[in-house]
N, C-alpha and C. Protein backbone atom coordinates (compact mmCIF):
# COMPACT_ATOMS: atom_id res chain seq x y z
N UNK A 1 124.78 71.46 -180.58
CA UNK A 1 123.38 71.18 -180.57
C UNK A 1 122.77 71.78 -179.33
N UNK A 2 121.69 72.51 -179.15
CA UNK A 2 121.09 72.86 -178.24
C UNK A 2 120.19 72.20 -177.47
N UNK A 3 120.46 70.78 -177.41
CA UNK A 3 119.62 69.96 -176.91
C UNK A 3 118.75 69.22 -177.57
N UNK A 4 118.84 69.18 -178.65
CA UNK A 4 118.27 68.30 -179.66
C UNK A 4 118.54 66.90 -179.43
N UNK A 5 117.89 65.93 -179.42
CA UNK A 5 118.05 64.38 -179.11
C UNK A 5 117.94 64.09 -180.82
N UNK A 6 117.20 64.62 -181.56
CA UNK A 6 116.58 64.10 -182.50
C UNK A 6 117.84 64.01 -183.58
N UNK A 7 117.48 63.02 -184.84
CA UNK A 7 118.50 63.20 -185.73
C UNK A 7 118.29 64.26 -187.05
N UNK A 8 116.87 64.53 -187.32
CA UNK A 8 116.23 65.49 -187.66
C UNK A 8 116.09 66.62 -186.62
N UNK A 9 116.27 67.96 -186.72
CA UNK A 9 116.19 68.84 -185.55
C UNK A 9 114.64 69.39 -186.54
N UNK A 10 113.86 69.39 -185.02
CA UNK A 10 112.49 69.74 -185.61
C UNK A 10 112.31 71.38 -185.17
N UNK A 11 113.34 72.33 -184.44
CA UNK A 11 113.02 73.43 -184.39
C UNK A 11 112.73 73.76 -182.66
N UNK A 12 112.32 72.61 -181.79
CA UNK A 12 111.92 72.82 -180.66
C UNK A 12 113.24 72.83 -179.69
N UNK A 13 113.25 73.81 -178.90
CA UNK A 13 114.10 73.44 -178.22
C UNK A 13 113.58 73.70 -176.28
N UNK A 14 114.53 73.78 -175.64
CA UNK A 14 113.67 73.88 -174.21
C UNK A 14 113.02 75.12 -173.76
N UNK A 15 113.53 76.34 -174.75
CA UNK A 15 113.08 77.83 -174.40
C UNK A 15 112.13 77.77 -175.28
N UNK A 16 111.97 77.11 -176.47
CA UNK A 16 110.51 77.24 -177.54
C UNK A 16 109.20 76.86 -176.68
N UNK A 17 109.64 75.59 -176.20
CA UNK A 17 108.87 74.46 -175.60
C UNK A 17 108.32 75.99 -174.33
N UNK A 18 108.82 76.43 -173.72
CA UNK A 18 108.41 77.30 -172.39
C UNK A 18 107.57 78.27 -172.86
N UNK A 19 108.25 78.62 -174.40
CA UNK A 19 107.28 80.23 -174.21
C UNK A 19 106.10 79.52 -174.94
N UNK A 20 105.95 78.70 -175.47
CA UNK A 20 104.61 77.72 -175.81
C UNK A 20 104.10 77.60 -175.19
N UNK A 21 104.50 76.75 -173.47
CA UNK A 21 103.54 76.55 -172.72
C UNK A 21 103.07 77.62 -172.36
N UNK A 22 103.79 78.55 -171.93
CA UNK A 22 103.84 80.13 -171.37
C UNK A 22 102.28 80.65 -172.14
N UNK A 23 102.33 80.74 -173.77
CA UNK A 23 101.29 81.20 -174.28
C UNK A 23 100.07 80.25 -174.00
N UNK A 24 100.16 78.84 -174.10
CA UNK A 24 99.34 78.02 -173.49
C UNK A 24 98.49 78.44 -172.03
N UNK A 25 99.49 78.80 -171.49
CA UNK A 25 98.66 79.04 -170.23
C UNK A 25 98.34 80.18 -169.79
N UNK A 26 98.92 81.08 -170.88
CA UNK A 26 97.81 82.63 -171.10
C UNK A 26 96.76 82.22 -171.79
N UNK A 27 96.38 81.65 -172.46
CA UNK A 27 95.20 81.55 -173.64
C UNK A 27 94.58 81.00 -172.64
N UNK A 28 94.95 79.52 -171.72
CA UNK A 28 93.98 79.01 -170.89
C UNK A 28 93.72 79.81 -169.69
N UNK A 29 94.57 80.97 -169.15
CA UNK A 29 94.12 82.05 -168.15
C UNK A 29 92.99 82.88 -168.74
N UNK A 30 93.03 83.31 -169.59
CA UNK A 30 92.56 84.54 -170.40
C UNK A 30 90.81 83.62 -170.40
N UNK A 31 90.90 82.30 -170.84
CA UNK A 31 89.82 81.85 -171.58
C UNK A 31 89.39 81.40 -169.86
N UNK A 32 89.88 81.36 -169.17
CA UNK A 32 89.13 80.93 -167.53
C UNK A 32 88.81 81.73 -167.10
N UNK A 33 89.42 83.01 -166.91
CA UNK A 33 89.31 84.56 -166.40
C UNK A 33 87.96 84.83 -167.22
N UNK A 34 87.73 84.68 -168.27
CA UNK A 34 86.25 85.00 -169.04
C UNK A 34 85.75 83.93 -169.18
N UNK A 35 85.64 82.41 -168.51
CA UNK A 35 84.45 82.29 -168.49
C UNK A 35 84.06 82.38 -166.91
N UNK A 36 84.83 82.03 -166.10
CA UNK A 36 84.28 83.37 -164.85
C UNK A 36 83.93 84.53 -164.64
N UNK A 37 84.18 85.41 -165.80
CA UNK A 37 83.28 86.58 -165.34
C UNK A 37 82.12 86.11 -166.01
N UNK A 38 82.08 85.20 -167.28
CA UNK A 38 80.46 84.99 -167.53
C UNK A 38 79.77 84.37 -166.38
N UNK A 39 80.11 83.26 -165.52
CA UNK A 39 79.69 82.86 -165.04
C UNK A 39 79.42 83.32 -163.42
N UNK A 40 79.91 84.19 -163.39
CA UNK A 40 79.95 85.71 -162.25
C UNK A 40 78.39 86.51 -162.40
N UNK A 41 78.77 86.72 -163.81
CA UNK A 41 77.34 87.49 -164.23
C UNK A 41 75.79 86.82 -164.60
N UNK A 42 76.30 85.06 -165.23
CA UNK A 42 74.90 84.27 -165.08
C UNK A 42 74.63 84.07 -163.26
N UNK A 43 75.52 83.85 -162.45
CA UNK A 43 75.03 83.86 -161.11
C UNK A 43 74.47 85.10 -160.26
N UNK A 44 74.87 86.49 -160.99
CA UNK A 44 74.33 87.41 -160.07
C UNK A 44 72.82 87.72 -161.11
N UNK A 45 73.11 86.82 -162.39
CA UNK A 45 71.63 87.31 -162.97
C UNK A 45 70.71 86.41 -162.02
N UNK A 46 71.04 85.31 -161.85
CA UNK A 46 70.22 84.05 -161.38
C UNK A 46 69.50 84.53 -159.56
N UNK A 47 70.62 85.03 -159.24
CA UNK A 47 70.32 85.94 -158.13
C UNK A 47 69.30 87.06 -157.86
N UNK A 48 69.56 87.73 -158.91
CA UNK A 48 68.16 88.80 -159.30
C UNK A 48 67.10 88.22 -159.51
N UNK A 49 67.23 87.41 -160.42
CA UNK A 49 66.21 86.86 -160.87
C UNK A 49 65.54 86.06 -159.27
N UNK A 50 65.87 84.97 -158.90
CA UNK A 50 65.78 84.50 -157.58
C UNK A 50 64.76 85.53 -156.34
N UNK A 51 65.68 86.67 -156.50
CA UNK A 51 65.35 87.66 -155.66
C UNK A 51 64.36 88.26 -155.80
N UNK A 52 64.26 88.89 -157.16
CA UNK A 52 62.45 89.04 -157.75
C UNK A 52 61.51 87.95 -157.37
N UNK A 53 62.03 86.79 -157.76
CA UNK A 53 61.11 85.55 -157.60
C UNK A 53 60.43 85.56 -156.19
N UNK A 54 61.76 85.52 -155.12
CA UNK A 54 60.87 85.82 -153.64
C UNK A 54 60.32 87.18 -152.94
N UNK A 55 60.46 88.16 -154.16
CA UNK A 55 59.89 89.23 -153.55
C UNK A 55 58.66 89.23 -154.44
N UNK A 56 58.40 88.55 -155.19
CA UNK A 56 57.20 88.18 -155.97
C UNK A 56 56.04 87.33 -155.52
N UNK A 57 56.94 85.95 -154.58
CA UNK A 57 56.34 85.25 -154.01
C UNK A 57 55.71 85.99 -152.88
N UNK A 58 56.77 86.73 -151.89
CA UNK A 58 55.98 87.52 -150.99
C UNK A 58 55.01 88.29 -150.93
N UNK A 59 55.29 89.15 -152.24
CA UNK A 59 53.85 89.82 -152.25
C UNK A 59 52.86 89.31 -152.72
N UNK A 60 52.69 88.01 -153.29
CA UNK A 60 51.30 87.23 -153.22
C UNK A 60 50.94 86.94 -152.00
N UNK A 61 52.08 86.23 -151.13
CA UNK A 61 51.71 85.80 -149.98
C UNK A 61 50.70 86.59 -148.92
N UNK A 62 51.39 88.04 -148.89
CA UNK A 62 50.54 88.64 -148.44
C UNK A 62 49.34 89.53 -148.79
N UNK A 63 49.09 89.13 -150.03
CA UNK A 63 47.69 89.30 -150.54
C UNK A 63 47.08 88.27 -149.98
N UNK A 64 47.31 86.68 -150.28
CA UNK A 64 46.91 85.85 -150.03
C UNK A 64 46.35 86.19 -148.53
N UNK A 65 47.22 86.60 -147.70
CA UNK A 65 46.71 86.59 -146.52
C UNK A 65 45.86 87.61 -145.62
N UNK A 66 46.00 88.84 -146.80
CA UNK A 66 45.29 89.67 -146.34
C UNK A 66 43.88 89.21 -146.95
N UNK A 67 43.50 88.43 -148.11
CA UNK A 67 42.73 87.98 -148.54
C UNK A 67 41.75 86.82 -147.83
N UNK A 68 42.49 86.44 -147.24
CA UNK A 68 41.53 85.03 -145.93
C UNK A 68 41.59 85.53 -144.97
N UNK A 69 42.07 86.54 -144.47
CA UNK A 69 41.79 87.85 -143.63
C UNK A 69 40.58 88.24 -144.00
N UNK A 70 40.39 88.99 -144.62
CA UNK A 70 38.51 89.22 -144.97
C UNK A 70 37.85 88.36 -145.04
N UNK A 71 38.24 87.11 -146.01
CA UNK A 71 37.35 86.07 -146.30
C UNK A 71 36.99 85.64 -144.34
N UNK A 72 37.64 85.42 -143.52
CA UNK A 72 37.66 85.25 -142.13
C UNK A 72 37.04 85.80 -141.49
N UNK A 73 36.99 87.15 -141.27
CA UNK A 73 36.61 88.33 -141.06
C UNK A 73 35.16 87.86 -141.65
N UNK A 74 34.70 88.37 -142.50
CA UNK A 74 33.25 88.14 -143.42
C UNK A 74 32.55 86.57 -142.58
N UNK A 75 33.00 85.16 -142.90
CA UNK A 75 32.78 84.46 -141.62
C UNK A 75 32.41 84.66 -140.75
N UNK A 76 33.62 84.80 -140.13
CA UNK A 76 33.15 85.53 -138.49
C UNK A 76 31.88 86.29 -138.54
N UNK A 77 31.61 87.59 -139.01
CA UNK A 77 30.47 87.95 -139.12
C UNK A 77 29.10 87.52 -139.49
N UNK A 78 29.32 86.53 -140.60
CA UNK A 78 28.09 85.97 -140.84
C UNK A 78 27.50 84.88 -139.14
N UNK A 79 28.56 84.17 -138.88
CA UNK A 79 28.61 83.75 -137.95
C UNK A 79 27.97 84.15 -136.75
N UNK A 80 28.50 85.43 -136.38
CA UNK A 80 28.09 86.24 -135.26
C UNK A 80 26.59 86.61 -135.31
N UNK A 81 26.64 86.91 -137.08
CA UNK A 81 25.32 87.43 -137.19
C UNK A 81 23.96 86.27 -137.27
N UNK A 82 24.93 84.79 -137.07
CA UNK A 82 23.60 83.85 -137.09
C UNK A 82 23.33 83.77 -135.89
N UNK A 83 24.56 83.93 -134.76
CA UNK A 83 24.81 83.65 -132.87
C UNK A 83 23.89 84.63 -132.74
N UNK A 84 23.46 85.79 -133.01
CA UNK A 84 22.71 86.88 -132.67
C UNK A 84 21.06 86.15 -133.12
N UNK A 85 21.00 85.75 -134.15
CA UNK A 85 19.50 85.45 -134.42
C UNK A 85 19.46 84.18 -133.61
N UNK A 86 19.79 83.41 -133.03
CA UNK A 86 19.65 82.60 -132.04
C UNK A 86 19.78 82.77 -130.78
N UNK A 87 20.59 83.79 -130.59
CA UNK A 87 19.72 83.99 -129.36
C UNK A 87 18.38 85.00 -128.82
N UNK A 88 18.07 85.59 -130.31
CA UNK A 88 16.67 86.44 -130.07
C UNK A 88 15.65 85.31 -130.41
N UNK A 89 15.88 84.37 -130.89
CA UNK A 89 15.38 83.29 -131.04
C UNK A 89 14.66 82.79 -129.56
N UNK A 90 15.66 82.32 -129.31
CA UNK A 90 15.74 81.78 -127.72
C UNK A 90 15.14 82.37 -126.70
N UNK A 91 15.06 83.86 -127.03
CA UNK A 91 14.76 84.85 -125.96
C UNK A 91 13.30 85.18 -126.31
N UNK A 92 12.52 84.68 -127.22
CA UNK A 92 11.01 84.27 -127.42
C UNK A 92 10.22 82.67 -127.26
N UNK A 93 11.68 81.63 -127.21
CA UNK A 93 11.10 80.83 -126.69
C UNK A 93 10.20 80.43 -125.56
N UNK A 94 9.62 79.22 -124.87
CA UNK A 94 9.12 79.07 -123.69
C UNK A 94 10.59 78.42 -122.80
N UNK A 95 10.57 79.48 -121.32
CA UNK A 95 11.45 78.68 -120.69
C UNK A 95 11.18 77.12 -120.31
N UNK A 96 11.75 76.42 -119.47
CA UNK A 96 11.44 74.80 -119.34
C UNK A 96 10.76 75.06 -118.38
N UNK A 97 10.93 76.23 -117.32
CA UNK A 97 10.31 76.46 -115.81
C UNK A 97 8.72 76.46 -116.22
N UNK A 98 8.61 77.54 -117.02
CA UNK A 98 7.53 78.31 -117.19
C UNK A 98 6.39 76.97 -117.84
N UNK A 99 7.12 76.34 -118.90
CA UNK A 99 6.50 75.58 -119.97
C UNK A 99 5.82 74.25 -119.07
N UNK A 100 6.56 74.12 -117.62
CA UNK A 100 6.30 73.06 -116.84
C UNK A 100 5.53 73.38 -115.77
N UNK A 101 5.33 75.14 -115.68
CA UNK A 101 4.51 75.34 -114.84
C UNK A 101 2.98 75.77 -115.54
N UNK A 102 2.73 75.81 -116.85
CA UNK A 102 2.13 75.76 -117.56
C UNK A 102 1.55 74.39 -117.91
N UNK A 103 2.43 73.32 -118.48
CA UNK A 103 1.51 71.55 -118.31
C UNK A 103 1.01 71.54 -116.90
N UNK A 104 1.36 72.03 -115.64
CA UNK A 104 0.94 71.62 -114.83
C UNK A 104 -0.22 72.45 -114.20
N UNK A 105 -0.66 73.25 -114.96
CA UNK A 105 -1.82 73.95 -114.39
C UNK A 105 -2.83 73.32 -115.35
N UNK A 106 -2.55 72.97 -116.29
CA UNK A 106 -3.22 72.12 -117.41
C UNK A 106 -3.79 70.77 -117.19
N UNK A 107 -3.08 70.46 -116.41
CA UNK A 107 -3.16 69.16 -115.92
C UNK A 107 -3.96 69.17 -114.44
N UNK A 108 -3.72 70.32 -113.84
CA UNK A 108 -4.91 70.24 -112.54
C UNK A 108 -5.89 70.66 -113.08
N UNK A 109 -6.47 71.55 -114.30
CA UNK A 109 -7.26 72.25 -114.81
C UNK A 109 -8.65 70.46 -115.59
N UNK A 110 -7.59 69.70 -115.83
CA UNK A 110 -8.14 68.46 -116.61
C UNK A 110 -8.91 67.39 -115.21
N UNK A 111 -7.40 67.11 -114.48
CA UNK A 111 -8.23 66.42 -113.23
C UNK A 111 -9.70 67.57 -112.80
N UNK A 112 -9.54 68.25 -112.32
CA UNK A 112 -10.75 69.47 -111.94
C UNK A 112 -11.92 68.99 -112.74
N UNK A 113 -11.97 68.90 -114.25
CA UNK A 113 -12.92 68.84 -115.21
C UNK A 113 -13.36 67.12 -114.83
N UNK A 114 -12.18 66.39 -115.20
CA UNK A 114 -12.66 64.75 -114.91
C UNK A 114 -13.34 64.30 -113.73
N UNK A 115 -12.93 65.11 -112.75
CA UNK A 115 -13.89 65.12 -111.23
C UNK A 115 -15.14 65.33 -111.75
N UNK A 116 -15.72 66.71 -112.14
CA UNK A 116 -16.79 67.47 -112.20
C UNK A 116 -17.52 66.22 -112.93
N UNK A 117 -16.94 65.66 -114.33
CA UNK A 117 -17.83 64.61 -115.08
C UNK A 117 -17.77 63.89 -114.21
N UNK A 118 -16.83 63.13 -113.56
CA UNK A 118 -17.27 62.21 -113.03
C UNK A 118 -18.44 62.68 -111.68
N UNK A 119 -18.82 63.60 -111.19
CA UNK A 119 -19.87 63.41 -110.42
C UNK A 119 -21.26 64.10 -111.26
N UNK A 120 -20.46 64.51 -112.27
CA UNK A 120 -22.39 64.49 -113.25
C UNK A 120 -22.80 63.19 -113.53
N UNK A 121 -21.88 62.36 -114.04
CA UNK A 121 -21.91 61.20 -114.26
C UNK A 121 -22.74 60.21 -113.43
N UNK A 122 -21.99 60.55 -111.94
CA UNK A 122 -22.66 59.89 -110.89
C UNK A 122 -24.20 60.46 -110.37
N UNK A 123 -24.76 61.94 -110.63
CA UNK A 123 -25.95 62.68 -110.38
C UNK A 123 -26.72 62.23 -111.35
N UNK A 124 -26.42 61.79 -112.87
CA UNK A 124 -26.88 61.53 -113.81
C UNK A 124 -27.23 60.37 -113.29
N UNK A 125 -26.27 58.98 -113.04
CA UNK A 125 -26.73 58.02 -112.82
C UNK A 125 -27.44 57.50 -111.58
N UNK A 126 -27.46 58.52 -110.63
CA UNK A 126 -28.23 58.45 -109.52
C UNK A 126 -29.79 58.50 -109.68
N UNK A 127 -30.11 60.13 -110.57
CA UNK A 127 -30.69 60.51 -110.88
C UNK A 127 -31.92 59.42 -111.78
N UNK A 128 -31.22 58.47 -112.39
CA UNK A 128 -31.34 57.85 -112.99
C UNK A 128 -32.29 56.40 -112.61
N UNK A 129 -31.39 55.73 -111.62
CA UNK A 129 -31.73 54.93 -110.43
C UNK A 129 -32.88 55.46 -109.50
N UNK A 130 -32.99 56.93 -109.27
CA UNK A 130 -34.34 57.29 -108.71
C UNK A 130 -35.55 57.30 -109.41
N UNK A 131 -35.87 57.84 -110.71
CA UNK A 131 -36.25 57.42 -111.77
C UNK A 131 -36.84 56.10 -111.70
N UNK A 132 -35.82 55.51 -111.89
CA UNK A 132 -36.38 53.84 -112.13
C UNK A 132 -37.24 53.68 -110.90
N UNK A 133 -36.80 54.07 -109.74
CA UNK A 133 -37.14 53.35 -108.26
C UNK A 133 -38.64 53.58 -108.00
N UNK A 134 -38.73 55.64 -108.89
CA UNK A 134 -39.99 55.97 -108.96
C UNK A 134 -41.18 54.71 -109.77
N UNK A 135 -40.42 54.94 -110.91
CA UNK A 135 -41.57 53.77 -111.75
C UNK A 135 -42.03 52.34 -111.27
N UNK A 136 -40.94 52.22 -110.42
CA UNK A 136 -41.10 50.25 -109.71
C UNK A 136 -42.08 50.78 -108.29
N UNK A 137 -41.97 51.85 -107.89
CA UNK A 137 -42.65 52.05 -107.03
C UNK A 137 -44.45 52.27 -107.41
N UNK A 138 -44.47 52.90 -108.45
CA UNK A 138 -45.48 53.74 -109.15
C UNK A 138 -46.08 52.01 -109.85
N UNK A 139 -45.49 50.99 -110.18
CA UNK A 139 -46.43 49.90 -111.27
C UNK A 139 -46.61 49.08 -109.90
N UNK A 140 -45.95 49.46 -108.60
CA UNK A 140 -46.24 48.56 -107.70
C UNK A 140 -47.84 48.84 -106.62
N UNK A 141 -47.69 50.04 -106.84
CA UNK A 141 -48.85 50.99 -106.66
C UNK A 141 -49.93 50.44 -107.19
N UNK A 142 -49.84 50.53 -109.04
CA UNK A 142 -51.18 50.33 -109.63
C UNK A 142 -51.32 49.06 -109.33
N UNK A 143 -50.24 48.09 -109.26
CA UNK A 143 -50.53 46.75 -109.35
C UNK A 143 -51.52 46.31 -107.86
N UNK A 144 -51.13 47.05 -106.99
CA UNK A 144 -51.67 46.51 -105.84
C UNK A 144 -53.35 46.93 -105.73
N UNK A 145 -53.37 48.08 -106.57
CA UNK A 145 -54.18 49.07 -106.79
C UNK A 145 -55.64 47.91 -107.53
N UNK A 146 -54.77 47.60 -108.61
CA UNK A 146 -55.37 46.57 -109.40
C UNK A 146 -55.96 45.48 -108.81
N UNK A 147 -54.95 44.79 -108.13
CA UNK A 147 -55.54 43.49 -107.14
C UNK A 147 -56.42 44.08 -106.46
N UNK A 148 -56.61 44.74 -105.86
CA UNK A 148 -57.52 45.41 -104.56
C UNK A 148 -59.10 45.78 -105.61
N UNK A 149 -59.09 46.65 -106.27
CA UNK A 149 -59.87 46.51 -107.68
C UNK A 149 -60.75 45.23 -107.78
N UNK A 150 -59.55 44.34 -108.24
CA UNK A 150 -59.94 42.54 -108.40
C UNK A 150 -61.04 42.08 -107.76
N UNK A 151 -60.57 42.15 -106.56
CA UNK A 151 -61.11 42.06 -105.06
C UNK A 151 -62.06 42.12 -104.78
N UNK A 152 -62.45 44.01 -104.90
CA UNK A 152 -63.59 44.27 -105.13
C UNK A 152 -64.47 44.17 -106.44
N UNK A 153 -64.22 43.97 -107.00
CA UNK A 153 -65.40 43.62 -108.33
C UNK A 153 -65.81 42.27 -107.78
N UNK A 154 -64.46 40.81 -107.55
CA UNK A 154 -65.25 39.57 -106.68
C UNK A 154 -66.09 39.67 -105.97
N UNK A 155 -65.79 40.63 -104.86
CA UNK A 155 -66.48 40.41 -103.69
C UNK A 155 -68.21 41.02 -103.75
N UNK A 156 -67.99 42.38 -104.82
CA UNK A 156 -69.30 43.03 -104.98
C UNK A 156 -70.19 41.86 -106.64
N UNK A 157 -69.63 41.06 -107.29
CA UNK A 157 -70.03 40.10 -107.94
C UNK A 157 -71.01 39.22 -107.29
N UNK A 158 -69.92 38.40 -106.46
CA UNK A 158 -70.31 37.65 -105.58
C UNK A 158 -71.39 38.20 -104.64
N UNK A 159 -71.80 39.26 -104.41
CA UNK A 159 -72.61 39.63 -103.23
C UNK A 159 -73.69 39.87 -104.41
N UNK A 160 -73.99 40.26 -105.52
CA UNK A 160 -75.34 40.54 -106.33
C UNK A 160 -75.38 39.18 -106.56
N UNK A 161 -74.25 38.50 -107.12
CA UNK A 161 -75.03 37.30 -107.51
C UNK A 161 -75.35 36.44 -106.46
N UNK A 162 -75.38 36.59 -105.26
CA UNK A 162 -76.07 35.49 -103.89
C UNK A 162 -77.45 36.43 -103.91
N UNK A 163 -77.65 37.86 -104.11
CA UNK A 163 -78.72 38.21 -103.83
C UNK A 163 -79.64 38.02 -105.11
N UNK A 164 -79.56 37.49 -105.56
CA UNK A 164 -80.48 36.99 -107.03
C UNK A 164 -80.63 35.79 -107.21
């Protein structure tokens, strides 16, 4: 017997059993060996692919950035170009010096005037007071004028009527 335990001999013996496994573990080499090269070739696809992806990404990126680059740029300029109209702005304004030496000639120009009324004011009302002083003088006149008048009409009354 060649090593048969069995009481039926089923054909296997310890050299069958080897070149079995033997083919066993060619079929399982063969079938590992190819699916590593598939999987060799899905990783260097995944790689390409990958690699496009960030050379894809990059060149947006730097659109992107050459793009807010102008957009920045354009900014800036509008910018500059408003800093420029403000200060030609500015440069027709009134300074604070000038604008204060200006209220203040305005302001001696007003006292000056309020003086002047006020002594028309006072010539007026002087003027005024003489006036009056004339007329109290002038009814004091007739008045005395009058009595004296009086006087005489009594006195020349009185003297025709004693002589009659």
């Amino acid at each position: 017997m060649s090593g048969e335990t069995e009481v039926t001999p089923s054909g296997w013996t310890v050299d069958t059993a080897m070149v079995h496994v033997q083919r066993q573990l060619s079929d399982l080499r063969s079938l590992l060996d190819e699916r590593y090269a598939t999987q060799t070739k899905a990783l260097d696809a995944a790689f390409v692919a990958s690699e496009r992806a960030v050379q894809a990404a990059l060149t947006s990126a730097e659109k992107a950035v050459t793009k807010a680059e102008l957009a920045s740029n354009a900014r800036f300029e509008s910018v500059n170009e408003f800093r420029a109209q403000l200060t030609d702005q500015a440069a027709t304004f009134l300074s604070r010096v000038e604008a204060e030496a200006r209220l203040a000639a305005q302001s001696e120009r007003l006292a000056h005037l309020e003086a002047r009324l006020n002594n028309a004011a006072g010539a007026d009302a002087g003027a005024a007071e003489a006036a009056a002083a004339r007329r109290s003088a002038t009814q004091q006149t007739v008045a005395i004028v009058g009595a004296v008048l009086i006087a005489v009409s009594i006195a020349v009354a009185l003297i025709l009527g004693l002589n009659t």
